[in-house]
Structures are given as C-alpha cells and as structure tokens.
C-alpha atoms as a PDB file:
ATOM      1  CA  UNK A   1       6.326  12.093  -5.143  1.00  0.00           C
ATOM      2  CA  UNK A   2       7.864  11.137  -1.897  1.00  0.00           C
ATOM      3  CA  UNK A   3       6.497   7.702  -0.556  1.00  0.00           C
ATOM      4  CA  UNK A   4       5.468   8.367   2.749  1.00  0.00           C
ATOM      5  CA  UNK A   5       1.842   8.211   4.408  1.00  0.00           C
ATOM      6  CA  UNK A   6      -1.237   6.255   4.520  1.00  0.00           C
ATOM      7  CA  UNK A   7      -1.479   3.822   1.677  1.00  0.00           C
ATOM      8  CA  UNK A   8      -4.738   2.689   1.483  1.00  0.00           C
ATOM      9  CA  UNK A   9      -5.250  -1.091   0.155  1.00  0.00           C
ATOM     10  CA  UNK A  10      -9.249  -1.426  -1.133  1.00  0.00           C
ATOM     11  CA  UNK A  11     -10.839  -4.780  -0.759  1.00  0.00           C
ATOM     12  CA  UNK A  12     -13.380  -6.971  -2.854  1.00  0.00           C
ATOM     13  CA  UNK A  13     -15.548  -6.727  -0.064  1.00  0.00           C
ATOM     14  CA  UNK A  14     -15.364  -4.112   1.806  1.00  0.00           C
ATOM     15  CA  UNK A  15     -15.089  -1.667  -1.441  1.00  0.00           C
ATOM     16  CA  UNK A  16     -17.428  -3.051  -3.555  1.00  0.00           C
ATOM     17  CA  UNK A  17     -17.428  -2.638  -6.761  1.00  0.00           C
ATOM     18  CA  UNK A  18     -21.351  -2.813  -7.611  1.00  0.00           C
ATOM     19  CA  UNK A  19     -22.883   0.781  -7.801  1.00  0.00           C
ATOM     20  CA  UNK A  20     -19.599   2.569  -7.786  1.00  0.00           C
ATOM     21  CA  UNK A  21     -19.044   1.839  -3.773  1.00  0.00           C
ATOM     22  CA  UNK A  22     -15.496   1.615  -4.383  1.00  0.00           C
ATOM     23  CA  UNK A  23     -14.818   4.913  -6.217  1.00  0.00           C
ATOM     24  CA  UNK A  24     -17.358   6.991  -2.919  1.00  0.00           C
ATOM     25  CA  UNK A  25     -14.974   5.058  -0.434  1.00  0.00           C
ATOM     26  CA  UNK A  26     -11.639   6.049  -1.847  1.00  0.00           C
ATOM     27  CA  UNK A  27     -12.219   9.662  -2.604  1.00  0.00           C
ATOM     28  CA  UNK A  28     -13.137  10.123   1.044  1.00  0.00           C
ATOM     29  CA  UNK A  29     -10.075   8.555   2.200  1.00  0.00           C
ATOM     30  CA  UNK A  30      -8.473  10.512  -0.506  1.00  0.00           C
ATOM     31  CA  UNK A  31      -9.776  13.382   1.175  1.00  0.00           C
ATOM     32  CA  UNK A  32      -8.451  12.406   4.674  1.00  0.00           C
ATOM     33  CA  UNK A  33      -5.514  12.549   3.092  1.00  0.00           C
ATOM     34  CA  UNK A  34      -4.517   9.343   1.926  1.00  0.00           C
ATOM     35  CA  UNK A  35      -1.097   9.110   0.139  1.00  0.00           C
ATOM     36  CA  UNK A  36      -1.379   5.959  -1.971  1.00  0.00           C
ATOM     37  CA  UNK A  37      -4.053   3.655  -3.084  1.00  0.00           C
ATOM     38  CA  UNK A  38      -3.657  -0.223  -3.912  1.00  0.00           C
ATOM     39  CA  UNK A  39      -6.072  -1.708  -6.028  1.00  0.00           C
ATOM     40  CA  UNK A  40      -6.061  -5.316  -4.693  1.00  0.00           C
ATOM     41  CA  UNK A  41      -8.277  -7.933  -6.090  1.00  0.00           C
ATOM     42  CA  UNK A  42      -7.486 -11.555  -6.143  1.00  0.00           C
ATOM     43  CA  UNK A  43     -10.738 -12.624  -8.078  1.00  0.00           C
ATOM     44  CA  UNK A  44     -11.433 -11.158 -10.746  1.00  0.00           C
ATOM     45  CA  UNK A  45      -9.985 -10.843 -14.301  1.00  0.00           C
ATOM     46  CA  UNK A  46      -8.416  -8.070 -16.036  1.00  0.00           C
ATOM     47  CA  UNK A  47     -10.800  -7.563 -17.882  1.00  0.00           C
ATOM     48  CA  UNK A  48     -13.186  -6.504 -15.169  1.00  0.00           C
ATOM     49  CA  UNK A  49     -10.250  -4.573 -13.221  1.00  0.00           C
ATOM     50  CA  UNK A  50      -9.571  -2.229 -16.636  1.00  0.00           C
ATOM     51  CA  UNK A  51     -12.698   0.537 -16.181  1.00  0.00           C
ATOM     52  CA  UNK A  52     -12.335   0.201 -12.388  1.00  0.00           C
ATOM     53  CA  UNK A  53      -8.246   0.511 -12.229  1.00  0.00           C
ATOM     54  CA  UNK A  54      -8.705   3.675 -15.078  1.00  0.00           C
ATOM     55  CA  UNK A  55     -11.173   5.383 -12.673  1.00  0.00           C
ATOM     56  CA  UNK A  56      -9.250   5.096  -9.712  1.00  0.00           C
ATOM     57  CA  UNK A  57      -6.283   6.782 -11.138  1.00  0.00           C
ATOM     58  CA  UNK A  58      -7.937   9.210 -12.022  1.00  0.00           C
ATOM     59  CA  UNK A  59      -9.216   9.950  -8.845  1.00  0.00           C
ATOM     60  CA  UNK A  60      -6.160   9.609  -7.382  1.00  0.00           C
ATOM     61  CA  UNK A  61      -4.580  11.855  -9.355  1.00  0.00           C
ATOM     62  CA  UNK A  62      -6.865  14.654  -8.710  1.00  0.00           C
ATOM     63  CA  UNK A  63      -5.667  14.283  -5.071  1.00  0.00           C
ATOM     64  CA  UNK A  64      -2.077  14.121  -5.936  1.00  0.00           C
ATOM     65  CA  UNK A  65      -2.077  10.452  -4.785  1.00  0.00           C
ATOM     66  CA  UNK A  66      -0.313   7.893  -6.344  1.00  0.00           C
ATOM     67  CA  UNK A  67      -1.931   4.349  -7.806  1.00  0.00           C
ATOM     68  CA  UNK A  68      -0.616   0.871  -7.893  1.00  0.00           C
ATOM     69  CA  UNK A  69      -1.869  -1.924  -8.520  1.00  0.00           C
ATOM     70  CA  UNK A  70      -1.277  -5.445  -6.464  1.00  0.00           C
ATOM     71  CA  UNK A  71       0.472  -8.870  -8.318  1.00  0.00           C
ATOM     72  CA  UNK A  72      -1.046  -7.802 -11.527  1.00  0.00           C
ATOM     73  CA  UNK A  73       1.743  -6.152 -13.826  1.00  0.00           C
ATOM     74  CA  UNK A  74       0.136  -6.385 -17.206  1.00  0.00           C
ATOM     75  CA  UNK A  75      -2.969  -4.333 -15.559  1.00  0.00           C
ATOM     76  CA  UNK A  76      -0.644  -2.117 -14.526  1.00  0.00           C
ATOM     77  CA  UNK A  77       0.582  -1.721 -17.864  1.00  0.00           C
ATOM     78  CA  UNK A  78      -2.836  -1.247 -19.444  1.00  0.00           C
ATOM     79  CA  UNK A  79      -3.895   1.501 -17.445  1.00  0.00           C
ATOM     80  CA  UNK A  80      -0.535   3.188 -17.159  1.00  0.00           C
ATOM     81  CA  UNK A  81      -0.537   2.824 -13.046  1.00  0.00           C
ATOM     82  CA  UNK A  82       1.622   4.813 -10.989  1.00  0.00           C
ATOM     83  CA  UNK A  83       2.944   1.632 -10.390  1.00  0.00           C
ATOM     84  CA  UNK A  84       2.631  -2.249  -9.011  1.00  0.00           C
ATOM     85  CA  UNK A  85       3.030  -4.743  -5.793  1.00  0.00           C
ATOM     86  CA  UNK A  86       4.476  -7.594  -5.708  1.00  0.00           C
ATOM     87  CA  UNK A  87       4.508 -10.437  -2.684  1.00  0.00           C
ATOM     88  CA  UNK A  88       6.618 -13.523  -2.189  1.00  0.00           C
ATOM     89  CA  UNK A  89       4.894 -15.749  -5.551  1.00  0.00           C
ATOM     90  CA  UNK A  90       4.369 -12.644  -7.925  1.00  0.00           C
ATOM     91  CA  UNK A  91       6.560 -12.069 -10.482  1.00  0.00           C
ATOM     92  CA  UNK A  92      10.272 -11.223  -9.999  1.00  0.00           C
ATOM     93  CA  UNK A  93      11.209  -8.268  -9.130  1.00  0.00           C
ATOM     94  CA  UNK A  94      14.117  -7.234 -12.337  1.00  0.00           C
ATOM     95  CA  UNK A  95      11.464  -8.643 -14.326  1.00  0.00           C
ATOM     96  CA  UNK A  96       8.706  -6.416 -13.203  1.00  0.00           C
ATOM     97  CA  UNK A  97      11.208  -3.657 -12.984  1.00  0.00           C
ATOM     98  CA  UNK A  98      12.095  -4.534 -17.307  1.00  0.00           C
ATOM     99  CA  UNK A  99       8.418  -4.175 -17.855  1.00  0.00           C
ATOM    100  CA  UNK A 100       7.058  -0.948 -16.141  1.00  0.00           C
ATOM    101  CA  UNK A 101       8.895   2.126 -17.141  1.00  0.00           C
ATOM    102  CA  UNK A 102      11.628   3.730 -15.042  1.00  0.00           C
ATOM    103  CA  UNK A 103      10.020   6.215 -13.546  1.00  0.00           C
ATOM    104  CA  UNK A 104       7.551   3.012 -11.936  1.00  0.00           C
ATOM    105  CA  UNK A 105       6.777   2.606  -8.409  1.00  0.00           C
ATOM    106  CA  UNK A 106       7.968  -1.227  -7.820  1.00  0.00           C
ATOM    107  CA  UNK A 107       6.857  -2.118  -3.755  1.00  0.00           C
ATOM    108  CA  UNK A 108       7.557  -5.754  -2.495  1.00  0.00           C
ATOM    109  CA  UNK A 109       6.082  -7.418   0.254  1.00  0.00           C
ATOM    110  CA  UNK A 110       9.207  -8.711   2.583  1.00  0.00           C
ATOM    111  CA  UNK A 111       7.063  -9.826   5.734  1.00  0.00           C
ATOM    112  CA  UNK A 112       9.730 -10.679   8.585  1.00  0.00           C
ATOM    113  CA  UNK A 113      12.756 -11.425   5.996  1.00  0.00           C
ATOM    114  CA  UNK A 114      15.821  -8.502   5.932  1.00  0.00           C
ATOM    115  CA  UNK A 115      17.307 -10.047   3.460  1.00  0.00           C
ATOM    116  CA  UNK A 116      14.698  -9.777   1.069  1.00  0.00           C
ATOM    117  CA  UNK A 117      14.488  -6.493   2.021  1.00  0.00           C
ATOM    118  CA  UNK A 118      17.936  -5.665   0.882  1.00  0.00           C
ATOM    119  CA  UNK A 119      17.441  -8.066  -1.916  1.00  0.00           C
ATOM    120  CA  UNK A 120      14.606  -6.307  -3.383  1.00  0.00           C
ATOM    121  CA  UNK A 121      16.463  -2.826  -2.816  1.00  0.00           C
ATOM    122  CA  UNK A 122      19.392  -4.228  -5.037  1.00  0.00           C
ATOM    123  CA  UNK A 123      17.004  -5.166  -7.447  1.00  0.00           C
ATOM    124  CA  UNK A 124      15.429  -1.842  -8.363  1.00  0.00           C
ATOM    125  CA  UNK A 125      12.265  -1.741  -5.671  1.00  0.00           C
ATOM    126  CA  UNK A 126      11.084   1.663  -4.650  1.00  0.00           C
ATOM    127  CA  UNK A 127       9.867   0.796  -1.348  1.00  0.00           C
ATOM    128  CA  UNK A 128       9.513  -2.584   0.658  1.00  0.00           C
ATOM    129  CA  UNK A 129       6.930  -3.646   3.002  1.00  0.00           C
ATOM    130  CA  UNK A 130       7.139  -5.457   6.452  1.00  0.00           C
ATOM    131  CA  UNK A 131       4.301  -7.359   8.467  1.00  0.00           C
ATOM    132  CA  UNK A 132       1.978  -8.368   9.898  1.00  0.00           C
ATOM    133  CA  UNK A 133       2.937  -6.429  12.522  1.00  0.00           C
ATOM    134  CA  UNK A 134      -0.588  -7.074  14.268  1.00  0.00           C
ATOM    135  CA  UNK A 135      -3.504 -10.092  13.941  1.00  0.00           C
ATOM    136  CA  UNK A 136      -4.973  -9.054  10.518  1.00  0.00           C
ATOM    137  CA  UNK A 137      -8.729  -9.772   9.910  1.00  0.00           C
ATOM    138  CA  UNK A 138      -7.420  -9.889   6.057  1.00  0.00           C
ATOM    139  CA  UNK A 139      -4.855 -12.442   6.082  1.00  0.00           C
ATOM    140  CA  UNK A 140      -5.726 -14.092   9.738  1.00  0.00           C
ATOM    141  CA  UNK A 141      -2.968 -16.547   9.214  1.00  0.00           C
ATOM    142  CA  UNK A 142      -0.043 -14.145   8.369  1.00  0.00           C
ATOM    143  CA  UNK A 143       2.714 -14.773  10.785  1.00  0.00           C
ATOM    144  CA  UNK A 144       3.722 -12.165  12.910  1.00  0.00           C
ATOM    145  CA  UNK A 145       6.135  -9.410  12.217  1.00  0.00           C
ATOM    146  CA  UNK A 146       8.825  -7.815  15.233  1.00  0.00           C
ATOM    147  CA  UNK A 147       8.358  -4.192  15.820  1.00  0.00           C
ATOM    148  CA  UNK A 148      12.394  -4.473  15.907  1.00  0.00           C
ATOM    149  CA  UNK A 149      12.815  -5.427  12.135  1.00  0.00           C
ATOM    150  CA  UNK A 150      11.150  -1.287  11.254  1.00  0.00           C
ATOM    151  CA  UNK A 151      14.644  -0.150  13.078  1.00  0.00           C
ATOM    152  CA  UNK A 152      16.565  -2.430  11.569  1.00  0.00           C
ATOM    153  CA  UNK A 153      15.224  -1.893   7.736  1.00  0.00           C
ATOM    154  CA  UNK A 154      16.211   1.778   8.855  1.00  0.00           C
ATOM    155  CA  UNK A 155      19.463   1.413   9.653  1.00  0.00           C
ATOM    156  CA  UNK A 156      20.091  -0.841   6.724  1.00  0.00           C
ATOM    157  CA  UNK A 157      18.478   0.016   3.177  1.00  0.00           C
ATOM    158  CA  UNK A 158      17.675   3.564   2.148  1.00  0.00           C
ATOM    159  CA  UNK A 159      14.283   2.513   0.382  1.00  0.00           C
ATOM    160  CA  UNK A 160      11.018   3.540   1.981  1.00  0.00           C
ATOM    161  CA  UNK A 161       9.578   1.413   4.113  1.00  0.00           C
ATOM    162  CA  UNK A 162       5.700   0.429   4.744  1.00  0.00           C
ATOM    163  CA  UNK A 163       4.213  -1.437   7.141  1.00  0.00           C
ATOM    164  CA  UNK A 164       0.749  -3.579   7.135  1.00  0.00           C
ATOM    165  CA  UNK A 165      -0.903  -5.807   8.712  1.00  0.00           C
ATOM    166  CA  UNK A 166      -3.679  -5.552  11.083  1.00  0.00           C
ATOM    167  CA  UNK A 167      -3.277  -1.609  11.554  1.00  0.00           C
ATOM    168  CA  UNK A 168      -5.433   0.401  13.332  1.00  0.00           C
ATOM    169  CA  UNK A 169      -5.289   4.025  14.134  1.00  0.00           C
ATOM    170  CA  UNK A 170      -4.750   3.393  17.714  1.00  0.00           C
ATOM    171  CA  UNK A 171      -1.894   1.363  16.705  1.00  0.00           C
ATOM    172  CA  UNK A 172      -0.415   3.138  14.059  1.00  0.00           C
ATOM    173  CA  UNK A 173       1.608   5.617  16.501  1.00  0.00           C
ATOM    174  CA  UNK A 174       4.346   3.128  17.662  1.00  0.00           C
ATOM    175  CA  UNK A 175       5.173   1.802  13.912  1.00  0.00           C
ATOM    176  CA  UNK A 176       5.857   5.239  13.025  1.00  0.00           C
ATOM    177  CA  UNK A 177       8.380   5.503  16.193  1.00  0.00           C
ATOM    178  CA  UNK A 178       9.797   2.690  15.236  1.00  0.00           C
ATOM    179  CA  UNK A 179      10.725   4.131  11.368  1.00  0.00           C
ATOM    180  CA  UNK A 180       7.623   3.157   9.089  1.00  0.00           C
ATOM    181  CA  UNK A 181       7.145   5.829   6.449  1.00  0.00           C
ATOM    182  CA  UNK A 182       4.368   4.434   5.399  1.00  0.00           C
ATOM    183  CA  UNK A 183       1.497   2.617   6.781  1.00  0.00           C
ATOM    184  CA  UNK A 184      -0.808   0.312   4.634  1.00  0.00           C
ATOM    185  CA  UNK A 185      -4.840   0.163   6.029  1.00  0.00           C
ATOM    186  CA  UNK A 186      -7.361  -2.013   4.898  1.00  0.00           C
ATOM    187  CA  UNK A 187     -10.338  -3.011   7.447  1.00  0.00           C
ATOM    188  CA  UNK A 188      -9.379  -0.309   9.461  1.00  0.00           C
ATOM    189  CA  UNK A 189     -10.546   2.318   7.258  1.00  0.00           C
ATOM    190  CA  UNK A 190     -12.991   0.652   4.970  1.00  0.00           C
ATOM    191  CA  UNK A 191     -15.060  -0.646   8.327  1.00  0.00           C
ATOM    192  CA  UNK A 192     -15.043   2.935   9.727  1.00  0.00           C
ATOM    193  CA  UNK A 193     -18.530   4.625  10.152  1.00  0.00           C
ATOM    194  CA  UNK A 194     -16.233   8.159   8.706  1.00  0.00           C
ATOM    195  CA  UNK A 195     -13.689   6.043   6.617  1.00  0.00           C
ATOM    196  CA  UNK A 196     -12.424  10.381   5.317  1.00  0.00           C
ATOM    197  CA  UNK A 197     -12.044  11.019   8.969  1.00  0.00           C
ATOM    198  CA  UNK A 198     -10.628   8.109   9.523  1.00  0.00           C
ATOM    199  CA  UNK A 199      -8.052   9.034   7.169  1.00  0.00           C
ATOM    200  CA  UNK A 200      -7.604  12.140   8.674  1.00  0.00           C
ATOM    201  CA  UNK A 201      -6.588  10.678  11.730  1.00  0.00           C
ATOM    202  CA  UNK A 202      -3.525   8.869  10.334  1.00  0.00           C
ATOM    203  CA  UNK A 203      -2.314  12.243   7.938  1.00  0.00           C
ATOM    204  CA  UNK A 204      -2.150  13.892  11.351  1.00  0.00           C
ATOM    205  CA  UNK A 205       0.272  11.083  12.899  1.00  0.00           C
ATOM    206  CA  UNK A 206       2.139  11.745  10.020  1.00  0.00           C
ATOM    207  CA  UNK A 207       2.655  15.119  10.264  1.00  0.00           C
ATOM    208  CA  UNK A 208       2.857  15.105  13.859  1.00  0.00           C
ATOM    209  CA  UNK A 209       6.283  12.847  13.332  1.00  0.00           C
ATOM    210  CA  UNK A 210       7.126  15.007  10.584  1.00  0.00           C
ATOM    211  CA  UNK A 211       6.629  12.412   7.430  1.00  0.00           C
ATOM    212  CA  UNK A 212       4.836  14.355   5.385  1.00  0.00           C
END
C-alpha cells in the first residue's frame, strides 16, 4: 500500500480502552478515511496491548488501512502488525528491520535531524517522520520543527515522509505544500465532537494535492 495520508496515532486517554471506546473511535476515523493507525501506549504491558492490538488490525484491515504499532517490536510480532515505530531511544533500526519480516512497515521518528533521516533511509526504514512542526498538547515540550526541513527531506531521500506534531486540520494544508505525504493526528481528531468527519476533512486535503 502506498504510505500516504492521515495516520492516525490513538492515545491512552483520549481512546480509552474501557468499554471498547477505542475500537468506536478508530472505525470512524477509519471511515473518514484514515490511512494508517498507530497503536501508541506507553503504560501498559503487552500483555494488555495483545486483544486490543489483534482487534485493531482487524479493523483496519477491513478499511484497507494499515497497522503499526509504536516502540513495541515484540507486540508487533505477536499480532503480526502491518508494522512498527520507532523514536530516538527505541530499538535500532537494522535490528528492528532483522526482526519484522521484509515486507514490514519500519517508520522512525527523526524530529528536526536530516541526517537521521537519511540515516534511517540507509538502514531499511519505510518512511521517516519530522516534528513538531506545531505546540503539541501531547508532547508540550517537543522542540520545534522548520517547515523548511519537509522540502529538504524531499529533495534528499526518496522514503515517505510524515509529519506530527501539534496538527490540526486548519493547519494541515501548508505541511502538505511543503512535501508531507503523510500527516500524523492525535488530539486533533480524538477531541473532535465528529472525530469520522474530522477525518474526512484531512482525506480531502489529500486528494485535493493529489496524495492519494
């Protein structure tokens, strides 16, 4: 599947997992049209994740959506997941690469650094991710990615490239003119009174600069 589109990240709080919150909220960003889903938990243990990362690929996969799952690789493994993502203390990259098969989707979390961009790339990763690119209510003290750094990642590697980080829908127009192919969304769609229509929203930016 090409990697391009919304990539919705879920959140221990804001997708709960107590009476199946988390399963209504992604099929209706599913539904908007949501590309990927990222499991993302820094709590809990496996063994809590394993019935809740199963469902979700399911669901994903009866919306032709791809699902990964955030630091944890053995999870990952477990429940066959379309794939994982790593960040700057996770495991490294060839590693994770050995682990999952080939056909894997490997993203890693670059923030403002090029050359781990390219690093990554050389390494085996299937996409690489930039930000924050605006204040983000998840990580409030994530430094600040330039807009510039989208068009230079362009230019430079010929992986996809996502961007997160304090996204909204109003401001998700300018990181796709400046080369994202795919935008990551946490509070902004999990906070929304229509979190499908929300989605929506953000398909339609991507088809209106011709990503998907």
């Amino acid at each position: 599947m090409k990697l391009a589109g919304l990539y919705a990240i879920t959140d221990e709080r804001l997708t709960p997992y107590e009476g199946g919150k988390i399963f209504q909220l992604v099929e209706k960003v599913l539904k908007g049209g949501a590309r990927v889903v990222q499991l993302r938990d820094k709590t809990n243990p496996d063994e809590k994740l394993i019935p809740i990362a199963e469902k979700l690929k399911e669901l994903c996969h009866a919306y032709s959506a791809l699902f990964i799952v955030n630091d944890r690789v053995r999870l990952a493994q477990e429940v066959s997941a379309d794939g994982v993502h790593v960040g700057k203390n996770d495991e490294d990259i060839a590693l994770v690469r050995k682990l999952l098969p080939k056909d894997a989707v490997v993203g890693v979390s670059c923030y403002a650094d090029l050359k781990r961009a390219k690093r990554a790339q050389s390494l085996g990763a299937s996409y690489v991710a930039f930000g924050s690119f605006f204040p983000s209510p998840t990580k409030p003290k994530a430094s600040l990615a330039p807009l510039e750094i989208l068009e230079q990642a362009k230019r430079e590697l010929s992986i996809p490239i996502c961007a997160i980080g304090g996204i909204t829908l109003e401001k998700a127009e300018i990181l796709l003119k400046h080369g994202a192919d795919l935008i990551a969304v946490i509070s902004d769609l999990w906070t929304s009174k229509d979190p499908e229509e929300r989605a929506r929203g953000y398909t339609e930016l991507f088809k209106k600069y011709g990503k998907l």
